[in-house]
Protein backbone atom coordinates (compact mmCIF):
# COMPACT_ATOMS: atom_id res chain seq x y z
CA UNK A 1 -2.74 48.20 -38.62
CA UNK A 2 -6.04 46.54 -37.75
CA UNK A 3 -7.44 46.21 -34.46
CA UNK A 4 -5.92 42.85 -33.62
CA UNK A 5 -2.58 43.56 -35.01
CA UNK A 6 -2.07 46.63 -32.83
CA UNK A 7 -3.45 44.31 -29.94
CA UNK A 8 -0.71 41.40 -31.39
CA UNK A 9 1.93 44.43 -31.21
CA UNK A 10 0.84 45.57 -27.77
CA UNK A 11 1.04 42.42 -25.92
CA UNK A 12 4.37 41.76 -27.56
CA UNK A 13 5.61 45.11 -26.40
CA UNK A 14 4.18 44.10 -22.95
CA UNK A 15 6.35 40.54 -22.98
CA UNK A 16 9.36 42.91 -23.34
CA UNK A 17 9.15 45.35 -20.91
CA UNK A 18 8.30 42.29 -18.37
CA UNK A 19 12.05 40.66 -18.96
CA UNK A 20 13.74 44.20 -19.54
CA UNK A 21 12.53 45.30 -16.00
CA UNK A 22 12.53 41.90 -14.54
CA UNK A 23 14.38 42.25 -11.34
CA UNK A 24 18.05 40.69 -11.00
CA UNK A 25 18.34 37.89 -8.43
CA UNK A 26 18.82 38.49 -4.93
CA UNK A 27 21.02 35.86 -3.73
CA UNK A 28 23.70 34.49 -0.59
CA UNK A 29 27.22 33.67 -1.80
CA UNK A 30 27.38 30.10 -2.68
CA UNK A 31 29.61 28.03 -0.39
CA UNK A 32 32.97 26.78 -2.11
CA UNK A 33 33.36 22.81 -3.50
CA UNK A 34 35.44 20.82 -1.55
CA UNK A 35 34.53 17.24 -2.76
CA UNK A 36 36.64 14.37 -2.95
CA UNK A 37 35.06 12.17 -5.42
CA UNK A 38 38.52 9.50 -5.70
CA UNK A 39 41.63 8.83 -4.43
CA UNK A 40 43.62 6.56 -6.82
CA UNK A 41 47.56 6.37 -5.93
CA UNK A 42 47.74 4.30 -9.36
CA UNK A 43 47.24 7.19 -11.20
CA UNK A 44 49.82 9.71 -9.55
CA UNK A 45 52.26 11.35 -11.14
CA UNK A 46 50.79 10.13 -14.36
CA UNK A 47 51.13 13.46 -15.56
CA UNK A 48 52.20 16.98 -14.00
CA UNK A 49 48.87 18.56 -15.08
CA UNK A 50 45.14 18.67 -13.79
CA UNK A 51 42.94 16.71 -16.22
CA UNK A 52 39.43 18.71 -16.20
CA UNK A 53 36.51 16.69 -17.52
CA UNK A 54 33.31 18.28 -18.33
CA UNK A 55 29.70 17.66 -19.44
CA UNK A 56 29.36 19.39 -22.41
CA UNK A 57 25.41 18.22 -22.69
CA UNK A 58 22.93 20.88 -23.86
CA UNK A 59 20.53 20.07 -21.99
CA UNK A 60 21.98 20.61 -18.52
CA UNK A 61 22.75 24.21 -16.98
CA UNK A 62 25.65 25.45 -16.02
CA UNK A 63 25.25 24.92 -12.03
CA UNK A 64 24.43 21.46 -12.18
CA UNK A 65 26.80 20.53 -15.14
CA UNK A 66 29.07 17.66 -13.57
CA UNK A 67 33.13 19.39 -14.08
CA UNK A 68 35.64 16.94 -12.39
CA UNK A 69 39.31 17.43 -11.53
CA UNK A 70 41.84 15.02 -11.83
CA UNK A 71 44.85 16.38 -9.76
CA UNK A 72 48.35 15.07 -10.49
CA UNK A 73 48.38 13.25 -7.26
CA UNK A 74 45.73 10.91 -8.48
CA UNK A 75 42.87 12.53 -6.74
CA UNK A 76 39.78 13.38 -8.84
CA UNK A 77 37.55 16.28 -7.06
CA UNK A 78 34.74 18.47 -8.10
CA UNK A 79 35.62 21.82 -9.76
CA UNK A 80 35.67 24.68 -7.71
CA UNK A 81 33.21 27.57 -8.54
CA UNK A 82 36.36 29.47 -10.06
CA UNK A 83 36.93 26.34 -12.16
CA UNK A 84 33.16 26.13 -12.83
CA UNK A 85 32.97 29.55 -14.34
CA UNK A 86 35.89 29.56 -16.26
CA UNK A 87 35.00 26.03 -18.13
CA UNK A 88 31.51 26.98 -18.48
CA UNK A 89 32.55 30.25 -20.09
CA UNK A 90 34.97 28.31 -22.31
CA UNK A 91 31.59 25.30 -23.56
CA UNK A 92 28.85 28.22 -23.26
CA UNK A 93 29.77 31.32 -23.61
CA UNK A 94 27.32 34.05 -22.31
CA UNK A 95 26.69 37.33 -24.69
CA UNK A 96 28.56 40.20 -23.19
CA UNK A 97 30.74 38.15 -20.90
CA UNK A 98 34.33 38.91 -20.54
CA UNK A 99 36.99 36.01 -20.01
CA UNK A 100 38.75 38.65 -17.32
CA UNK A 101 36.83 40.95 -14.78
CA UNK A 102 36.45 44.46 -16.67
CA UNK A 103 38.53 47.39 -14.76
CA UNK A 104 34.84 49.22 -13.90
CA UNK A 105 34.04 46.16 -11.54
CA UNK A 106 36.90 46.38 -9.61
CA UNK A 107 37.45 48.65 -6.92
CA UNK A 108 38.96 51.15 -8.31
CA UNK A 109 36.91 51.48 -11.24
CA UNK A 110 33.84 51.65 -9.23
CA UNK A 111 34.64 54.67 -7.91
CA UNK A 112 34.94 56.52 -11.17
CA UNK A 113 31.81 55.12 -12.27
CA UNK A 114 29.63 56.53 -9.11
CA UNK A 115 31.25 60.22 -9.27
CA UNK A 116 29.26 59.91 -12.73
CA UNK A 117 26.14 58.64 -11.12
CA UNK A 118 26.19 55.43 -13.46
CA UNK A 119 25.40 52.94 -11.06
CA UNK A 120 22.24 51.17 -13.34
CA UNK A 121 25.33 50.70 -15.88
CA UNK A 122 27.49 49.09 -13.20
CA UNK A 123 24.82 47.31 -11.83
CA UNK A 124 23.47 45.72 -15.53
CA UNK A 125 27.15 44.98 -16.45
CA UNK A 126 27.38 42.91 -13.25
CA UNK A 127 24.63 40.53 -13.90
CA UNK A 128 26.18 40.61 -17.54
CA UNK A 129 29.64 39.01 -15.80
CA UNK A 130 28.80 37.12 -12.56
CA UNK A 131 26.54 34.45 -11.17
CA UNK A 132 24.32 36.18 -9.08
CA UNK A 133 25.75 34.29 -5.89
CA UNK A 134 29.24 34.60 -6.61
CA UNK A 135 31.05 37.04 -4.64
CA UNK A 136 31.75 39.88 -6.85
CA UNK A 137 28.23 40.21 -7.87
CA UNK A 138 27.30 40.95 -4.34
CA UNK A 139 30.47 42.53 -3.57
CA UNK A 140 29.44 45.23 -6.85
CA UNK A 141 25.86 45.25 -5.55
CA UNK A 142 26.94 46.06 -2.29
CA UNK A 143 29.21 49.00 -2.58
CA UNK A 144 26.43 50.24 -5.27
CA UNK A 145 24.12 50.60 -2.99
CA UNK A 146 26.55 51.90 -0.28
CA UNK A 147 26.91 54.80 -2.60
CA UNK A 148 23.63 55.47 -3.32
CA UNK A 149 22.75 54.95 0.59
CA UNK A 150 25.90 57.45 1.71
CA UNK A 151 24.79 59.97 -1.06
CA UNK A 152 21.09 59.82 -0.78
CA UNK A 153 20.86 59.10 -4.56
CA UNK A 154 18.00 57.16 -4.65
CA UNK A 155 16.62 58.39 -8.18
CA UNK A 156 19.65 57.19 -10.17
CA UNK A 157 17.88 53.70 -9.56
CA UNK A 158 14.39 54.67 -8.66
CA UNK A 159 12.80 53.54 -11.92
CA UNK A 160 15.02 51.07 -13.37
CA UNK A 161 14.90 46.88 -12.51
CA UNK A 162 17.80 47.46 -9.59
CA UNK A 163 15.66 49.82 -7.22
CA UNK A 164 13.77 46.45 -5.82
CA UNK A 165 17.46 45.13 -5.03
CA UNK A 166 18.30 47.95 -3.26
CA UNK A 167 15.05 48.26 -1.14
CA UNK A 168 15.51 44.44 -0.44
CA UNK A 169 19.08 45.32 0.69
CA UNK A 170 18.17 48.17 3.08
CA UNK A 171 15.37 46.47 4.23
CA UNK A 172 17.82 43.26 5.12
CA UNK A 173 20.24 45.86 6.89
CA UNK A 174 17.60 47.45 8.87
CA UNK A 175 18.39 50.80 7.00
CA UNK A 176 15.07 51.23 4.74
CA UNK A 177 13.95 55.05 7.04
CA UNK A 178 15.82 57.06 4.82
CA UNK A 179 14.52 55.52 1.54
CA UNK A 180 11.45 55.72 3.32
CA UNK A 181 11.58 59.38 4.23
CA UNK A 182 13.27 60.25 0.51
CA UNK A 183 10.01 58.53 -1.02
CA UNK A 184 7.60 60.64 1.61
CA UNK A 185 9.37 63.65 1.13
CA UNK A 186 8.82 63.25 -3.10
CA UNK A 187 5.16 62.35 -2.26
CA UNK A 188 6.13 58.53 -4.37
C-alpha cells in the first residue's frame, strides 16, 4: 500500500469505529396518540373492520409518517404507537427486527441473560427491536443497568457504546458514587 492508501484505509477504519461505538439514544417514553382526526356517522358500520391507511413515501421517516385509523364506528384517528410500529415494520422493515418481542427481552429471559454477564448483547439487541422511547427499550435499559448497579459489574459495559447510557442513568438517579468509587478504586 502507498502512503495515501494506508491513510484512505485509516480514515475509513476511523468512520467505522465512530458509528460502531456511537452511543444509543437516551430518551423519555413517548406519550400515547389519542387524536381524533373525523367523526363521520355516514360511514359506520360500513364494515366490521379498522381500515389502516398509511404513507408509504420514501422519503418520510417512520415517526412522522402520517398512519390513520378508520374505526368501524366511522371515526378516523391517528395510529397508536403500537399501530405505528407494527405498520412501519410491515412498509420498512428494519435488519434484525423481529415481528414479536424475542423471549431474552422479556422478563424472564433477562434474567438468564445477566447470570451470564451478557448485558452489551441484551442491550445491542434492544436498540435492534425498539424505538428508543418506547417503553420496552427503557424498560430493558433499565433493569440492565439495575443489574449491573446491584452487582457492581461495571466492566461488562465499561468499554463498549452502552457505558455512557449507564453513567447518564446513574447520574439522572443521583446514584453515580459507586461508579465513581469503582473507577477511583481501578485508577480509570
Amino acid at each position: 500500500m502507498t502512503d495515501a492508501e494506508i491513510l484512505e484505509a485509516q480514515h475509513e477504519i476511523e468512520e467505522k469505529a465512530e458509528r460502531v461505538l456511537e452511543m444509543p439514544p437516551v430518551m423519555d417514553e413517548r406519550q400515547e396518540i389519542n387524536e381524533t382526526v373525523e367523526e363521520n356517522d355516514e360511514l359506520a358500520h360500513f364494515s366490521e373492520q379498522n381500515y389502516v391507511f398509511t404513507d408509504i413515501s420514501t422519503n418520510v421517516s417512520d415517526r412522522t409518517r402520517s398512519i390513520t385509523i378508520r374505526e368501524p364506528s366511522g371515526r378516523l384517528r391517528k395510529a397508536t404507537w403500537q399501530e405505528r410500529d407494527r405498520m412501519n415494520f410491515i412498509y420498512f422493515p428494519k435488519p434484525g427486527r423481529k415481528y414479536d418481542m424475542p423471549e431474552l427481552l422479556k422478563d424472564e429471559g433477562l434474567e438468564a441473560v445477566f447470570e451470564q454477564n451478557r448485558h452489551e448483547d441484551i442491550l445491542d439487541l434492544a436498540c435492534v427491536q425498539f424505538e428508543p422511547d418506547s417503553a420496552d427499550y427503557i424498560r430493558v435499559h433499565q433493569q440492565t443497568y439495575e443489574d449491573i448497579f446491584a452487582n457492581k459489574k461495571f466492566d461488562v459495559l465499561r468499554s463498549t457504546r452502552h457505558f455512557g447510557g449507564l453513567v447518564y442513568c446513574l447520574t439522572k438517579q443521583q446514584r453515580i458514587v459507586e461508579i465513581m468509587d469503582d473507577l477511583m478504586d481501578k485508577e480509570l
